[in-house]
N, C-alpha and C. Protein backbone atom coordinates (compact mmCIF):
# COMPACT_ATOMS: atom_id res chain seq x y z
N UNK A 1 90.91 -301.53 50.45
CA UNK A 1 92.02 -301.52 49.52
C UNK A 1 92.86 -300.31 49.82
N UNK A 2 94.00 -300.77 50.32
CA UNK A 2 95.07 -299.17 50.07
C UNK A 2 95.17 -298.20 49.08
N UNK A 3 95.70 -297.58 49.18
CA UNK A 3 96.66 -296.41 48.00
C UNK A 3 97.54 -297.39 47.37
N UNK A 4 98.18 -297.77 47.94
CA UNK A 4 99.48 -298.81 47.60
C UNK A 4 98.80 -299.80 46.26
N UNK A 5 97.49 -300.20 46.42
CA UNK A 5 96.94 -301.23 45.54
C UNK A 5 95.79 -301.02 44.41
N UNK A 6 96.04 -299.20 44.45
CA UNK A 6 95.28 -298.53 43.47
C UNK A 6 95.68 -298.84 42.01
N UNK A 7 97.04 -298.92 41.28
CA UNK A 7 97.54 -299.52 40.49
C UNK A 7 98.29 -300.61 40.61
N UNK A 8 97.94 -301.62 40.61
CA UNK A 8 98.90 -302.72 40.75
C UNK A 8 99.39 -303.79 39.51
N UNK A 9 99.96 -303.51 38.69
CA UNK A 9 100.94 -304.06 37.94
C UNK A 9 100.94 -305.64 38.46
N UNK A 10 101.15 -306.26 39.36
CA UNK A 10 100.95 -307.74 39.53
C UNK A 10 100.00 -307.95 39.37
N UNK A 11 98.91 -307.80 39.53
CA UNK A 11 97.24 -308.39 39.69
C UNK A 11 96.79 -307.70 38.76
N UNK A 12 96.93 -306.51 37.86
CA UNK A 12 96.63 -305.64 36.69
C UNK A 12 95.19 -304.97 37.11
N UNK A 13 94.74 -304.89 38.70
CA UNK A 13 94.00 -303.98 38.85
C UNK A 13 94.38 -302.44 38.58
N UNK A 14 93.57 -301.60 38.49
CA UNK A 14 93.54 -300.18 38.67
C UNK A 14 92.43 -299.99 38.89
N UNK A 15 92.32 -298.90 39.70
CA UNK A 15 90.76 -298.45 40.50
C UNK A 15 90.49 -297.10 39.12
N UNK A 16 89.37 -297.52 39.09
CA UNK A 16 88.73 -296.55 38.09
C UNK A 16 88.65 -295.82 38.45
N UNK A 17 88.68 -294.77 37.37
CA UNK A 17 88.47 -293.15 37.44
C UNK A 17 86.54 -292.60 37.02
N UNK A 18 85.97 -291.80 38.01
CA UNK A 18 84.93 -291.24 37.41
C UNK A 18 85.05 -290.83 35.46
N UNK A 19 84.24 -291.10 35.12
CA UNK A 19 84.51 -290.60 33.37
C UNK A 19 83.23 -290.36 32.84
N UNK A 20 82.95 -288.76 32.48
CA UNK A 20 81.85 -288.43 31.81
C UNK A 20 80.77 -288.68 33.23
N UNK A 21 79.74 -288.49 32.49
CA UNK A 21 78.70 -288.90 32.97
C UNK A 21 78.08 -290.51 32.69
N UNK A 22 77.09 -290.93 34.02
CA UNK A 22 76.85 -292.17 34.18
C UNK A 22 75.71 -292.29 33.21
N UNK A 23 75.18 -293.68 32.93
CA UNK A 23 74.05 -293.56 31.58
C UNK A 23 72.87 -294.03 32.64
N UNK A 24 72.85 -293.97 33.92
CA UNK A 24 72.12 -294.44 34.38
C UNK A 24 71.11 -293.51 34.85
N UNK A 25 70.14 -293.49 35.26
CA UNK A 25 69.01 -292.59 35.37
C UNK A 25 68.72 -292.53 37.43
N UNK A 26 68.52 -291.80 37.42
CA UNK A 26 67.72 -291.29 39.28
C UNK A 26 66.39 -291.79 39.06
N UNK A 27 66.08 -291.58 40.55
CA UNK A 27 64.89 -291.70 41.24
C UNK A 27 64.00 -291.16 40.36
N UNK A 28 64.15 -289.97 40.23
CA UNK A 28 63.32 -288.69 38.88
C UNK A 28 63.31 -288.79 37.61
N UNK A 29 64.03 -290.28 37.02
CA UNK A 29 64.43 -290.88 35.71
C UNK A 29 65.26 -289.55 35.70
N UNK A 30 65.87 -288.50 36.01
CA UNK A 30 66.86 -287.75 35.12
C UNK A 30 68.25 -288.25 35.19
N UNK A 31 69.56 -287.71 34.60
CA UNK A 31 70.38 -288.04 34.76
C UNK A 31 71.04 -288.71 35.95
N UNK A 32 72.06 -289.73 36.46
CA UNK A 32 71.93 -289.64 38.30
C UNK A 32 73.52 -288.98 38.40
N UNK A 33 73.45 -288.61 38.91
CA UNK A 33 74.18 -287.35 39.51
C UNK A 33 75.67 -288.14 40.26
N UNK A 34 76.86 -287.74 39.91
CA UNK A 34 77.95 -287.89 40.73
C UNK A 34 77.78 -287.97 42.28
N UNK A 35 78.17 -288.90 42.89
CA UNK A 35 77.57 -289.16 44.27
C UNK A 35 79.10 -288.61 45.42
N UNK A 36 80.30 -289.56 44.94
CA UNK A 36 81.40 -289.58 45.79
C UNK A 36 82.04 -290.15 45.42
N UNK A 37 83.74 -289.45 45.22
CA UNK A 37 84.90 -289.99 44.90
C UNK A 37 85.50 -289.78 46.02
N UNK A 38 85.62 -289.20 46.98
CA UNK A 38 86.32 -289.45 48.25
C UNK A 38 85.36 -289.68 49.41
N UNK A 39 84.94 -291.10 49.94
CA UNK A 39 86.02 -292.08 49.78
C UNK A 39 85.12 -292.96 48.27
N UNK A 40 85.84 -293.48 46.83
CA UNK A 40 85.28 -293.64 45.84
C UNK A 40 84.51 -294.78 46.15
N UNK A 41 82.99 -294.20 46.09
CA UNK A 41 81.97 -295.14 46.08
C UNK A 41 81.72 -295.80 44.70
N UNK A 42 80.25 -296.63 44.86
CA UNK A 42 79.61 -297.58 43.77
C UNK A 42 80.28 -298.84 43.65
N UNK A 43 79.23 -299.33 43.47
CA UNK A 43 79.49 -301.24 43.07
C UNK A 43 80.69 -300.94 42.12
N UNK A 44 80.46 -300.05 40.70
CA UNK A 44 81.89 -300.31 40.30
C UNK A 44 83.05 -299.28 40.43
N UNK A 45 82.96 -298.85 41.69
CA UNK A 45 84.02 -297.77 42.36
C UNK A 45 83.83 -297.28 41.45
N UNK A 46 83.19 -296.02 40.87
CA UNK A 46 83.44 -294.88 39.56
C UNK A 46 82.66 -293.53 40.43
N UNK A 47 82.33 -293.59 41.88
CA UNK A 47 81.67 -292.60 41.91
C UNK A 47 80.35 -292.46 41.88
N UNK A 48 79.69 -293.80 41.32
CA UNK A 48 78.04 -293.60 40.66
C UNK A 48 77.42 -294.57 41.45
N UNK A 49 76.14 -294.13 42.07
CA UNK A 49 75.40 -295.78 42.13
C UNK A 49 74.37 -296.17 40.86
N UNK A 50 75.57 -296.34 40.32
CA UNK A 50 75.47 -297.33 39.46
C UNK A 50 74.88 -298.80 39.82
N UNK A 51 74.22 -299.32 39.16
CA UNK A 51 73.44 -300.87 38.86
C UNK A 51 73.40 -301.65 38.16
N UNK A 52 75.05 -302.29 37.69
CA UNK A 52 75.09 -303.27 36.74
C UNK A 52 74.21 -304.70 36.65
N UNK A 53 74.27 -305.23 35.98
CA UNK A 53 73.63 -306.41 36.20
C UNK A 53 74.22 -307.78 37.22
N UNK A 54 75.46 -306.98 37.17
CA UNK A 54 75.94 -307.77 38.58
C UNK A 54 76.21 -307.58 39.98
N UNK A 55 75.44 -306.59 39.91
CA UNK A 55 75.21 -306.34 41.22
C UNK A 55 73.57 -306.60 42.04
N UNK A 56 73.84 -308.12 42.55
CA UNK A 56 73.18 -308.71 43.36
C UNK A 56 72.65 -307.93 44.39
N UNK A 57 73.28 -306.78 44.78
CA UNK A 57 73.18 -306.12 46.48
C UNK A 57 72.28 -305.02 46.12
N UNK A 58 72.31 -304.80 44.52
CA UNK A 58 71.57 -303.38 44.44
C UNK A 58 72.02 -302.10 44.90
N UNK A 59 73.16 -301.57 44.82
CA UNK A 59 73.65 -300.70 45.75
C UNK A 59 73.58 -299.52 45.18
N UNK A 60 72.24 -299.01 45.20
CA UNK A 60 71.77 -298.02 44.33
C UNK A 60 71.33 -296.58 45.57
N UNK A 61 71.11 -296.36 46.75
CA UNK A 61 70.91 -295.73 47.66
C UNK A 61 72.16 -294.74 47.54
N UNK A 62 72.15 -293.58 47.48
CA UNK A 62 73.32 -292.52 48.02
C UNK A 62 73.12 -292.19 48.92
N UNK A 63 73.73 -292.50 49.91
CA UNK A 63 73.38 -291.82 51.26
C UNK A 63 74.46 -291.58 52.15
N UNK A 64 74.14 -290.49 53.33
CA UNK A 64 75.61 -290.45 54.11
C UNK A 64 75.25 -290.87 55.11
N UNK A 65 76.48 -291.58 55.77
CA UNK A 65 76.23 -292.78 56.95
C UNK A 65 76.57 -292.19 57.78
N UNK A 66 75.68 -292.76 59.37
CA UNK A 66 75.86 -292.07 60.46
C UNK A 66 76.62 -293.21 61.31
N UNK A 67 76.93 -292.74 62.64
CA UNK A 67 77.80 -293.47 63.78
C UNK A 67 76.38 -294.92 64.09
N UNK A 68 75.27 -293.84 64.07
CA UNK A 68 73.77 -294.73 64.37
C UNK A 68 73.84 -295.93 63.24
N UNK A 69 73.75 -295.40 62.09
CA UNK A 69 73.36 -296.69 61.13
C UNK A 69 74.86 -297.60 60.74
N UNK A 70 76.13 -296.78 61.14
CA UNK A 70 77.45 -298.08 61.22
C UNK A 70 77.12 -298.97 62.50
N UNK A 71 76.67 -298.62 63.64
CA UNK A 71 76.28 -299.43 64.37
C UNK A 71 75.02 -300.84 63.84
N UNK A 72 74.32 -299.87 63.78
CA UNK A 72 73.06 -300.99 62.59
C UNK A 72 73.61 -301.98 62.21
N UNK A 73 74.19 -301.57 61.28
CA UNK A 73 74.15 -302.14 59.87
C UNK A 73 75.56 -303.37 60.64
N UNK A 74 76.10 -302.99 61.22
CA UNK A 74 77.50 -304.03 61.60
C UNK A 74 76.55 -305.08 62.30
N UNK A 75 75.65 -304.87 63.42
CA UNK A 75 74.74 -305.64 63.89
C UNK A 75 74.00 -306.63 63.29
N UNK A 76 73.64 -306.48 61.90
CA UNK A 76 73.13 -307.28 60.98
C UNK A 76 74.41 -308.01 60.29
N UNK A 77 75.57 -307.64 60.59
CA UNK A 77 76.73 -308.62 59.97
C UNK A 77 77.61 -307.91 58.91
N UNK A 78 77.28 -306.38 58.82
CA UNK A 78 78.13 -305.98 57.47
C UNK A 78 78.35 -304.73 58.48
N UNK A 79 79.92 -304.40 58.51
CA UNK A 79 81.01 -304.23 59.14
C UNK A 79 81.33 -303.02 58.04
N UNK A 80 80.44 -301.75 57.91
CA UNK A 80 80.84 -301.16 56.75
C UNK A 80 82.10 -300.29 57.17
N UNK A 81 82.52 -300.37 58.76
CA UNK A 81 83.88 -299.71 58.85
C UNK A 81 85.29 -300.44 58.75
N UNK A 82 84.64 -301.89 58.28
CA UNK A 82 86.14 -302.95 57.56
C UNK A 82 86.53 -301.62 56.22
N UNK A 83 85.75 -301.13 55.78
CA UNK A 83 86.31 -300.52 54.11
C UNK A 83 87.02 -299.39 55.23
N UNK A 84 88.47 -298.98 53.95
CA UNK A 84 89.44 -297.79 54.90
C UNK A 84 88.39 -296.87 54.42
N UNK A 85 88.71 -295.99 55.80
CA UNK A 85 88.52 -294.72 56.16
C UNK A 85 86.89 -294.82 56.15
N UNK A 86 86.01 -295.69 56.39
CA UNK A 86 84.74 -295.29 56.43
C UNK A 86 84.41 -294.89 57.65
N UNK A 87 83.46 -294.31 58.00
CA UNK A 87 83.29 -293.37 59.67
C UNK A 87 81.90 -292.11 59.29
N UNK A 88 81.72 -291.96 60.01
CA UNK A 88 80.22 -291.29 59.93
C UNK A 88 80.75 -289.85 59.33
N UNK A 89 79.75 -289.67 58.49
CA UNK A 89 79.44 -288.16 57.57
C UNK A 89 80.38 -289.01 56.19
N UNK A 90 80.82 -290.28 55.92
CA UNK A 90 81.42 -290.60 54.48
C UNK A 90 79.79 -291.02 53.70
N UNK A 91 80.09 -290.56 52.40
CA UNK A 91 79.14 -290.92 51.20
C UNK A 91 79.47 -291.85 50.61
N UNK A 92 77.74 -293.25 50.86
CA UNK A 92 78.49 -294.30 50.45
C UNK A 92 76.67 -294.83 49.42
N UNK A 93 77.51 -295.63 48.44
CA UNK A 93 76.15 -296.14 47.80
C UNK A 93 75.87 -297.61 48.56
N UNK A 94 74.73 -297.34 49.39
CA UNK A 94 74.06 -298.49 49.87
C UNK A 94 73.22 -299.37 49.40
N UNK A 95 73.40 -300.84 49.40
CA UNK A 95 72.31 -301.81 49.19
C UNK A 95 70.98 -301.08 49.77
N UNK A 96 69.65 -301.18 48.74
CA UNK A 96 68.53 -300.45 48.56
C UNK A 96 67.94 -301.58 49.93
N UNK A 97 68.31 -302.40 50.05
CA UNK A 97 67.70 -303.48 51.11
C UNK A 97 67.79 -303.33 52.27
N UNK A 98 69.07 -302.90 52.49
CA UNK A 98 69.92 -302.62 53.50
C UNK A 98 69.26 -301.33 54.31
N UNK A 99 68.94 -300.19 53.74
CA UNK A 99 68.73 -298.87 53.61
C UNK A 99 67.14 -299.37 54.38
N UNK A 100 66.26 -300.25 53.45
CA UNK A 100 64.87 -300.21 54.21
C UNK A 100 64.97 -301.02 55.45
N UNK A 101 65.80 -301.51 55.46
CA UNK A 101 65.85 -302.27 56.81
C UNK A 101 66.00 -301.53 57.61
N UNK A 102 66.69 -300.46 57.59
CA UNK A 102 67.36 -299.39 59.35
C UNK A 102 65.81 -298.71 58.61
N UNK A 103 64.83 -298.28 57.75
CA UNK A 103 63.75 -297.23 57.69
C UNK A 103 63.18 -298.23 58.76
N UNK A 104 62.55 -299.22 57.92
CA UNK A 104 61.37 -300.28 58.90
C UNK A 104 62.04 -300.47 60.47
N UNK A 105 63.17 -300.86 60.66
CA UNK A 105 63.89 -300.49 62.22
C UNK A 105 63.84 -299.34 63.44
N UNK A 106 63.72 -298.05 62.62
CA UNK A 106 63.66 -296.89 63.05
C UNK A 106 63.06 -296.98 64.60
N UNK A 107 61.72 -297.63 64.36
CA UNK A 107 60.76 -297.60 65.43
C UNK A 107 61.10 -298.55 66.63
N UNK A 108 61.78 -298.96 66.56
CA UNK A 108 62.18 -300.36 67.53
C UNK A 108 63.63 -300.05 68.13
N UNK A 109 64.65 -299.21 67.06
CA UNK A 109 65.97 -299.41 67.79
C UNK A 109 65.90 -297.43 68.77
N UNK A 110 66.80 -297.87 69.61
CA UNK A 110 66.97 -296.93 70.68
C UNK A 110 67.75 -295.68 69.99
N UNK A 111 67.89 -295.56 68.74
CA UNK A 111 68.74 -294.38 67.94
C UNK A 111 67.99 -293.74 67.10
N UNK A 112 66.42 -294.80 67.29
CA UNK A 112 65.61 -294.42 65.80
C UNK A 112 65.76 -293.97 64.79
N UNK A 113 65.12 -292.54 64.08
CA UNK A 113 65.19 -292.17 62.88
C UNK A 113 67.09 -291.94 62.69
N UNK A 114 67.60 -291.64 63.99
CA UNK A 114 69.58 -291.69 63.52
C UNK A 114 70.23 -292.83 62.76
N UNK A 115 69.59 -294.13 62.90
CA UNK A 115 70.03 -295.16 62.25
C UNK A 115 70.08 -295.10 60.75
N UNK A 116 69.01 -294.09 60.31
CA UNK A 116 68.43 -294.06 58.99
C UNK A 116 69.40 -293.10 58.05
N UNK A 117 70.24 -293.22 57.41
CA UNK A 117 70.76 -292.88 56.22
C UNK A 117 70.36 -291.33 55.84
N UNK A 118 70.30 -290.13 55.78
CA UNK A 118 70.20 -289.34 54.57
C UNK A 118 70.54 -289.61 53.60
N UNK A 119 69.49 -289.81 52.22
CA UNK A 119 69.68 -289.52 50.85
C UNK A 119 69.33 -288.50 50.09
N UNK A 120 70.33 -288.71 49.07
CA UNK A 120 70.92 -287.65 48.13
C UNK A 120 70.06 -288.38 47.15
N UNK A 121 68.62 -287.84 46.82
CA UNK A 121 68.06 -288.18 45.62
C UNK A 121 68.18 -288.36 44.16
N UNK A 122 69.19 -287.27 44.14
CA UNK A 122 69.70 -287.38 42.74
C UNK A 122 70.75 -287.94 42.03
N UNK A 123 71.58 -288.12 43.19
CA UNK A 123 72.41 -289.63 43.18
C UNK A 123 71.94 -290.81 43.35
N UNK A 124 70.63 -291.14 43.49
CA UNK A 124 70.58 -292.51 44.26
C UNK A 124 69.77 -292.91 42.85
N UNK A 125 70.11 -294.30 42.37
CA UNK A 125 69.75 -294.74 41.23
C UNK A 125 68.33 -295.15 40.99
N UNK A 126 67.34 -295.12 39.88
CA UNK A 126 66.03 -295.71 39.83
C UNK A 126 65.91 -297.17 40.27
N UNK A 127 67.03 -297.95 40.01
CA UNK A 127 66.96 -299.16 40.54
C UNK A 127 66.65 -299.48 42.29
N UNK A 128 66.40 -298.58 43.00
CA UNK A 128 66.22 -298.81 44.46
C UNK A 128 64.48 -298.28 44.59
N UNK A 129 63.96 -298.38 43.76
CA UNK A 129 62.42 -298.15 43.53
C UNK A 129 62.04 -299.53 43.65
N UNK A 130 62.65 -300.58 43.10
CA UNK A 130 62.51 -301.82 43.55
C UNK A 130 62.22 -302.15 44.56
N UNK A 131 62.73 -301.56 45.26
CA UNK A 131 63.00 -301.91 46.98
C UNK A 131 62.52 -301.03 47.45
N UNK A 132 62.46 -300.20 47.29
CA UNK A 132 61.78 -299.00 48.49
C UNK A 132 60.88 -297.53 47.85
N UNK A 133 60.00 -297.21 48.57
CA UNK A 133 59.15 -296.38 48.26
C UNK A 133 59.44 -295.29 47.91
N UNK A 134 59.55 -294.57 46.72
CA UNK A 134 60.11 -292.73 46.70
C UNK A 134 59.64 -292.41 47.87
N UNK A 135 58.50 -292.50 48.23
CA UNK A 135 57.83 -291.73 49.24
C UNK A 135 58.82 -291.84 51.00
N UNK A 136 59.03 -292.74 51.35
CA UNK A 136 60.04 -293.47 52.26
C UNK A 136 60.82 -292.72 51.99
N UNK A 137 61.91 -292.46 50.55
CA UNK A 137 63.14 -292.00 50.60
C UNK A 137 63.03 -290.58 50.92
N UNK A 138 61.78 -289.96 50.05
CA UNK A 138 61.92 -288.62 50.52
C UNK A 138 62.00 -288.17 52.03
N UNK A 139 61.01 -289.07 52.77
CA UNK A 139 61.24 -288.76 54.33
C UNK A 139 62.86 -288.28 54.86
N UNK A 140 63.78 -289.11 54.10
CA UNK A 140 64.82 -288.58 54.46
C UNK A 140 65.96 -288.28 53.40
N UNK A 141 65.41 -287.42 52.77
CA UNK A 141 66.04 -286.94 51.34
C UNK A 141 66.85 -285.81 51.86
N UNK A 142 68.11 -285.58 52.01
CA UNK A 142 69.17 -284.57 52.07
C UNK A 142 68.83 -283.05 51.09
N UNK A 143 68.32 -283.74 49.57
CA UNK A 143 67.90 -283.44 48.34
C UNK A 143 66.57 -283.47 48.24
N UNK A 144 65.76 -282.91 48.15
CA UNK A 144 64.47 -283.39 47.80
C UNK A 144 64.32 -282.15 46.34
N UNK A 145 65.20 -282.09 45.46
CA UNK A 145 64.77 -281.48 44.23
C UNK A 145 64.48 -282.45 42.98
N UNK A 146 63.43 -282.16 42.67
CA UNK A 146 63.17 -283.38 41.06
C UNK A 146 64.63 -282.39 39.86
């Protein structure tokens, strides 16, 4: 989505603004922590990985993406440099699925552990416990503070 289509008066979108704090809880059940407004992440663009109930993808992972895991991850069919300005070192909330797939990959692809995401623990939502092991995430926790 452009700048140009941040407010748009025909279609009555507007891209949300971060506001307050999120009610959603971390990995550590504590508060989860502001992740990224430039470039504005979360399922509902606010900054948060956030986990509504409509979000099918789970995109609860905070993590910063490498050149290794945009390669990955396009390979499996999702093209995360279609979104503007995405490119390695941007903070993005990843599908929790997505995320164990390049962990369990690691060993097989020729970039190994580079494919794999750093996460920001205290951004990354309790809802990706579903999917993947604290223990796993810490391996590559940016954050590793409770």
């Amino acid at each position: 989505m452009s700048a140009s289509e941040d407010n748009n008066p025909a279609t009555g979108y507007q891209r949300p603004k971060p506001e307050g704090m999120s009610k959603s809880l971390n990995v550590f059940k504590q508060p989860l922590a502001l992740f990224s407004t430039s470039p504005m992440t979360g399922y509902m663009r606010n900054g948060y990985c956030d986990v509504p109930a409509s979000d099918f993808g789970n995109h609860s992972v905070a993590a910063e993406v490498t050149e290794e895991f945009l390669d990955f991850t396009a390979r499996q069919g999702n093209d995360l440099r279609s979104i503007g300005g995405m490119k390695a070192g941007c903070k993005w909330c990843l599908c929790a699925g997505r995320w164990l797939e390049a962990f369990e990959a690691r060993g097989r692809e020729k970039d190994g552990d580079k494919i794999v995401p750093k996460i920001f623990l205290n951004a990354t939502n309790q809802a990706a416990l579903r999917t993947v092991d604290l223990a796993d995430m810490k391996k590559f926790a940016a954050d590793n503070k409770e």
